[in-house]
Structures are given as C-alpha cells and as structure tokens.
Protein backbone atom coordinates (compact mmCIF):
# COMPACT_ATOMS: atom_id res chain seq x y z
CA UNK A 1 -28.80 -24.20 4.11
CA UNK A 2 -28.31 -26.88 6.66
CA UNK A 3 -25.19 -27.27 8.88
CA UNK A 4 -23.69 -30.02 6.69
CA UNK A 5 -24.11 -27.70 3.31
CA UNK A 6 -22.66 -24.81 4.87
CA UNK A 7 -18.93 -24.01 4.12
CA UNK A 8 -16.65 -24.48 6.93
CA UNK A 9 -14.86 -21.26 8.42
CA UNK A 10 -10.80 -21.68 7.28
CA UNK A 11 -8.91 -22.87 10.11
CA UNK A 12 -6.87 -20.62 12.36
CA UNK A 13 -3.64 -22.17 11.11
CA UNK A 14 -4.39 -21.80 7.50
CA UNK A 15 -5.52 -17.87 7.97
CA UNK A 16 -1.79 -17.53 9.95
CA UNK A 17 -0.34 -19.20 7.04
CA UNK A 18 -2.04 -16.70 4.60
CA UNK A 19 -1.03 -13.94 6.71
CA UNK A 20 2.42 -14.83 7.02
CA UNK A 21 2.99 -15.56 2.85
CA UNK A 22 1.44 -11.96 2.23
CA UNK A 23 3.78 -10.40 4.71
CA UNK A 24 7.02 -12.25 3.66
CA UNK A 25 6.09 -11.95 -0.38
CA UNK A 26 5.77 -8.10 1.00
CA UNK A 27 9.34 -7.81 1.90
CA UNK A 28 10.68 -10.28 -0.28
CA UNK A 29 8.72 -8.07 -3.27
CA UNK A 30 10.24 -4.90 -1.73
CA UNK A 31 13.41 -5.89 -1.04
CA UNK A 32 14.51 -7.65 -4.15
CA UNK A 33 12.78 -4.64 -6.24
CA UNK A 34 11.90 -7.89 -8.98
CA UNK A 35 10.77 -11.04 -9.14
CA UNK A 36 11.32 -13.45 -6.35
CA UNK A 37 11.14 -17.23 -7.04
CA UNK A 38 8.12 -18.40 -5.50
CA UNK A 39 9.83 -21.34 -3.55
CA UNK A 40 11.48 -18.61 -1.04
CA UNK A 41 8.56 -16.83 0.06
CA UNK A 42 7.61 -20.33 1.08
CA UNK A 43 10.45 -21.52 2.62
CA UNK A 44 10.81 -17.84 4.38
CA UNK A 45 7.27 -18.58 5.40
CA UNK A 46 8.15 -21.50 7.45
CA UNK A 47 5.62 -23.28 4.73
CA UNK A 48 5.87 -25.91 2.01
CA UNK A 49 5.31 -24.86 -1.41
CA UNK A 50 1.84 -26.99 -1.25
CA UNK A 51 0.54 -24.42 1.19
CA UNK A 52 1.41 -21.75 -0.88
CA UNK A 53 -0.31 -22.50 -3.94
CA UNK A 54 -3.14 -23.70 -1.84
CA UNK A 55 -3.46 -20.16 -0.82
CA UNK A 56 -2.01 -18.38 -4.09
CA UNK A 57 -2.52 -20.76 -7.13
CA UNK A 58 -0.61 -18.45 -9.15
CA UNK A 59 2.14 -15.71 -8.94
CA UNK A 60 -0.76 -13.11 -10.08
CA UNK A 61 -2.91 -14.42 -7.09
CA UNK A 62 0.20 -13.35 -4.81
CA UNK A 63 1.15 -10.46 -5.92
CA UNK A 64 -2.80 -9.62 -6.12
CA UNK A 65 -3.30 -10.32 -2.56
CA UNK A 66 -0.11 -8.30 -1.44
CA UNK A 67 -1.06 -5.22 -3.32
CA UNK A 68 -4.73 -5.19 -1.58
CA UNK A 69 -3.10 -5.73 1.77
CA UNK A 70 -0.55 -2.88 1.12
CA UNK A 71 -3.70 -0.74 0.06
CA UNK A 72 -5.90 -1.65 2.85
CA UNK A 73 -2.79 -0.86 5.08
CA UNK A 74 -2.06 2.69 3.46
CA UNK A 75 -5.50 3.87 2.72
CA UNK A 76 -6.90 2.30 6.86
CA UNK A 77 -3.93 4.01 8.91
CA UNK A 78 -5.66 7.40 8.78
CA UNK A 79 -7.91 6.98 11.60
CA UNK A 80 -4.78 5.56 13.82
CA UNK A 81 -2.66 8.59 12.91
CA UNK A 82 -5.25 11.34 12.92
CA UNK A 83 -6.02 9.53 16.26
CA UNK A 84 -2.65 10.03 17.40
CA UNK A 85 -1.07 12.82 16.25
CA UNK A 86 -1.73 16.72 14.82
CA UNK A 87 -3.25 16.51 11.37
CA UNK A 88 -0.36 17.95 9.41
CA UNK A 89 1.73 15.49 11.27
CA UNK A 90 -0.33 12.85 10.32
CA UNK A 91 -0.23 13.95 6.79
CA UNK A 92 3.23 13.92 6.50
CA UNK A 93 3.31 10.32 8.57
CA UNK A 94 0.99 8.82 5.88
CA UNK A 95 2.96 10.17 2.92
CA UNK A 96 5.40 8.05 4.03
CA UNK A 97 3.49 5.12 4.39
CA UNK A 98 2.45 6.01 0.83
CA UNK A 99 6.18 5.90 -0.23
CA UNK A 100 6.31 2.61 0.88
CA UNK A 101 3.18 1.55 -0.86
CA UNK A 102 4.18 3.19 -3.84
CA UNK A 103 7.88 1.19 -3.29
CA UNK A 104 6.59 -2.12 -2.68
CA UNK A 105 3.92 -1.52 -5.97
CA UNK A 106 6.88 -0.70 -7.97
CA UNK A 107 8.28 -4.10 -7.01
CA UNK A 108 5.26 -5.71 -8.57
CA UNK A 109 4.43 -3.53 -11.16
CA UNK A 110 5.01 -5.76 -14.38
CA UNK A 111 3.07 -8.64 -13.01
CA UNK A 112 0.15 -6.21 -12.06
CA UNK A 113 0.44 -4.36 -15.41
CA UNK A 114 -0.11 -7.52 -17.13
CA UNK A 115 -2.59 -9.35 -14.95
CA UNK A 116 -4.56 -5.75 -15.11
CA UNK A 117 -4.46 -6.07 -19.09
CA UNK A 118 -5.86 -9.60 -19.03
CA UNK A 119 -8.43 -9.17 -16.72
CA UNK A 120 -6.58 -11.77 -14.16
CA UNK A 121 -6.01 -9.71 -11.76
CA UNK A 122 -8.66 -7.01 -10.72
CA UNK A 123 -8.60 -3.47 -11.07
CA UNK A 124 -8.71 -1.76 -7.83
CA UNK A 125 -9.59 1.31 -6.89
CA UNK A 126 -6.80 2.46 -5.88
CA UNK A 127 -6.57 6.31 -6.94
CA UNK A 128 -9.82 7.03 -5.72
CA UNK A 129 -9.15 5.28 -2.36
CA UNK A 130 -5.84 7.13 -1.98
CA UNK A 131 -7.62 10.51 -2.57
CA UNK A 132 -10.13 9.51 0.08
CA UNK A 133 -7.61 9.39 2.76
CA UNK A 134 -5.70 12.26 1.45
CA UNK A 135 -9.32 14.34 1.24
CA UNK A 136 -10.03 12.87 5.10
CA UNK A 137 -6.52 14.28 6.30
CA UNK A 138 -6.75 17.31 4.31
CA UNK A 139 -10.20 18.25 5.81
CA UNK A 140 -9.10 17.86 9.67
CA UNK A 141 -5.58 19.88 9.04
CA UNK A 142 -7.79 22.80 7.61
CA UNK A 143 -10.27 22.68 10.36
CA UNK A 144 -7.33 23.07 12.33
CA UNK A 145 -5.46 25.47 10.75
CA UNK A 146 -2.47 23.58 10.22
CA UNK A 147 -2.57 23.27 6.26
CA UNK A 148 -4.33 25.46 3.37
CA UNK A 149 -8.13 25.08 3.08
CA UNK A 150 -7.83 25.63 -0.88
CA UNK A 151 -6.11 22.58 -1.75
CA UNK A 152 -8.09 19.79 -3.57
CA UNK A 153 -7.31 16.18 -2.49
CA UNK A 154 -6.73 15.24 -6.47
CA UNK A 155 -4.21 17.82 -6.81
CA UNK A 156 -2.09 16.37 -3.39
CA UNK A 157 -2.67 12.75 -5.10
CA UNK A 158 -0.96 14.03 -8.61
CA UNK A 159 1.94 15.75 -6.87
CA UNK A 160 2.55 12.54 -4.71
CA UNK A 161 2.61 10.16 -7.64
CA UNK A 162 4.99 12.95 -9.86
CA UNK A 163 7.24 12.78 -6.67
CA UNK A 164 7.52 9.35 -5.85
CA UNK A 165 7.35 8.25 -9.33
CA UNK A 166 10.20 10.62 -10.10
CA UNK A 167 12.12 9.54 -7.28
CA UNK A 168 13.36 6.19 -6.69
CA UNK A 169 15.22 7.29 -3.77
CA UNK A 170 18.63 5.18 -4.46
CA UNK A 171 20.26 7.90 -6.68
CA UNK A 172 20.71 9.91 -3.93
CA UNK A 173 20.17 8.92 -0.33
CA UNK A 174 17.02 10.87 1.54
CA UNK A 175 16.03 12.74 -1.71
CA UNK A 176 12.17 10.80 -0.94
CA UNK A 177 11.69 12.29 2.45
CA UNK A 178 13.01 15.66 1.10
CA UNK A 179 10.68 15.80 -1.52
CA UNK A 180 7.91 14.77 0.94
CA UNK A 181 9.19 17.81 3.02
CA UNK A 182 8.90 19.94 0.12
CA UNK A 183 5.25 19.22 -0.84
CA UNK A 184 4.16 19.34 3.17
CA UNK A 185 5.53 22.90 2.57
CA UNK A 186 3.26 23.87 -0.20
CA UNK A 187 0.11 22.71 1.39
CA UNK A 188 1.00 24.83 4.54
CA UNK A 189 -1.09 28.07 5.26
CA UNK A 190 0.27 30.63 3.37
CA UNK A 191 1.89 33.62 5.00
C-alpha cells in the first residue's frame, strides 16, 4: 500500500476530543443514573454536537465506547494495585473500582440491554474478564497468605454481582462498602 493509500493516523486533537466525550458521558451516565441528552455531554465536552457524532454516530456507539473504557479501566488496574499495595488490600481496592463499574453500567443498562439484543452493540466479555482479574488477585493473596487458597475466582465474581446488584447503595448510606467488607471477610484465611 503506498503512502497516499494508507489511512492517515487521527489527529491528536480529535483522539483528546474522543477522550474527553467518553470521560464526561462517564460521569454524566453515572451521575444522572438515566439518560442524558446527548447535546450536554457535548457542550460539557467543550465540543459541538458535530464532533460528537463524528466520534459516536449514535447514542449506542457512546454508551458502547464508555462501557469498554470502564472495563478496560476495572479489569487493567490490577497490575497498578497489586504493584502497590498487599494483595488483600488490593482486592478490596479493586472491588471498589468494581462498584463503580458496576454503578456507572447500571446507568446504561437499558441502552446496552437493547443494543446487546440487536446485535448493535457487541457483546463483551465482560464476566470472563472480571474473573480474570479476580483469579490474578486471588492467586497472589494466597501465595501470600493473606486470603483462603480454596476459593474459586467464579464463586468471588457471583457474590460480587449478588452484592452490588442487591445494593444500590442510596437506601442506606455506606451499606456498598459494608457489604464489600463483609465478603473480604469470607475470603480471609480461616481460623
């Protein structure tokens, strides 16, 4: 393919502008706990409403390209926190980064639900890739000692959803990080 034929890499500008609708359409998805009208994320953008459906030509294509950057961000912080702090520690740091996955995915469940039916929005991966980083975490905390050797990184997936499904964490004020408390307790060594 000659230089002329070759497409051009997107300009530094337009990535920055990509970046910065994902993150605002993040909060503003999180926030609001519903839809948002499209026209705010790009005026909180500091963008027209051109740019935006340049980027996103449809409210699936958004919400699509939040929910894989909310993934990548849950499911790639395990290296940092393992990294930086003792693995049961990290555990419990990444659960609640999960929560706020798990929050922000609530946000934007119908649209998902629907573009998943219809085959407009891809079906990620996203249990599997969630019990990857769980397995990852579980494996160094055993190897230290810090939490149980005999617990499968499925079974710490299920109890996560059933507690932050459950939960929604408005009825009563620090009942999520409680509950996250609670099953960092059952996955310690047993006395």
């Amino acid at each position: 393919m000659s230089a002329a034929n070759r497409p051009r890499a997107p300009r530094v500008d337009a990535l920055r502008n990509r970046d910065r609708l994902v993150q605002v359409a993040r909060d503003a998805f999180t926030a609001a706990g519903g839809p948002v009208p499209l026209e705010n994320i790009a005026r909180d953008a500091g963008v027209g409403i051109g740019t935006l459906y340049r980027h996103f030509p449809t409210r699936d294509a958004l919400v699509e390209a939040v929910y894989a950057a909310e993934l990548d961000d849950v499911t790639g912080s395990v290296p940092t926190l393992l990294g930086d702090l003792p693995p049961d520690a990290a555990l419990r740091a990444w659960m609640a980064r999960y929560a706020a996955f798990v929050k922000t995915k609530r946000a934007m469940a119908e649209t998902l639900r629907a573009g998943w039916a219809s085959g407009r929005i891809a079906t990620p991966a996203t249990r599997e890739r969630i019990t990857a980083a769980i397995g990852t975490i579980l494996t160094a905390a055993a190897e230290a000692g810090t939490l149980r050797a005999d617990v499968q990184p499925e079974d710490v997936t299920v109890m996560l959803l059933g507690t932050l499904l459950a939960s929604t964490g408005d009825d009563c004020p620090g009942q999520t990080e409680r509950l996250l408390d609670l099953v960092l307790d059952a996955l310690r060594p047993r006395i």
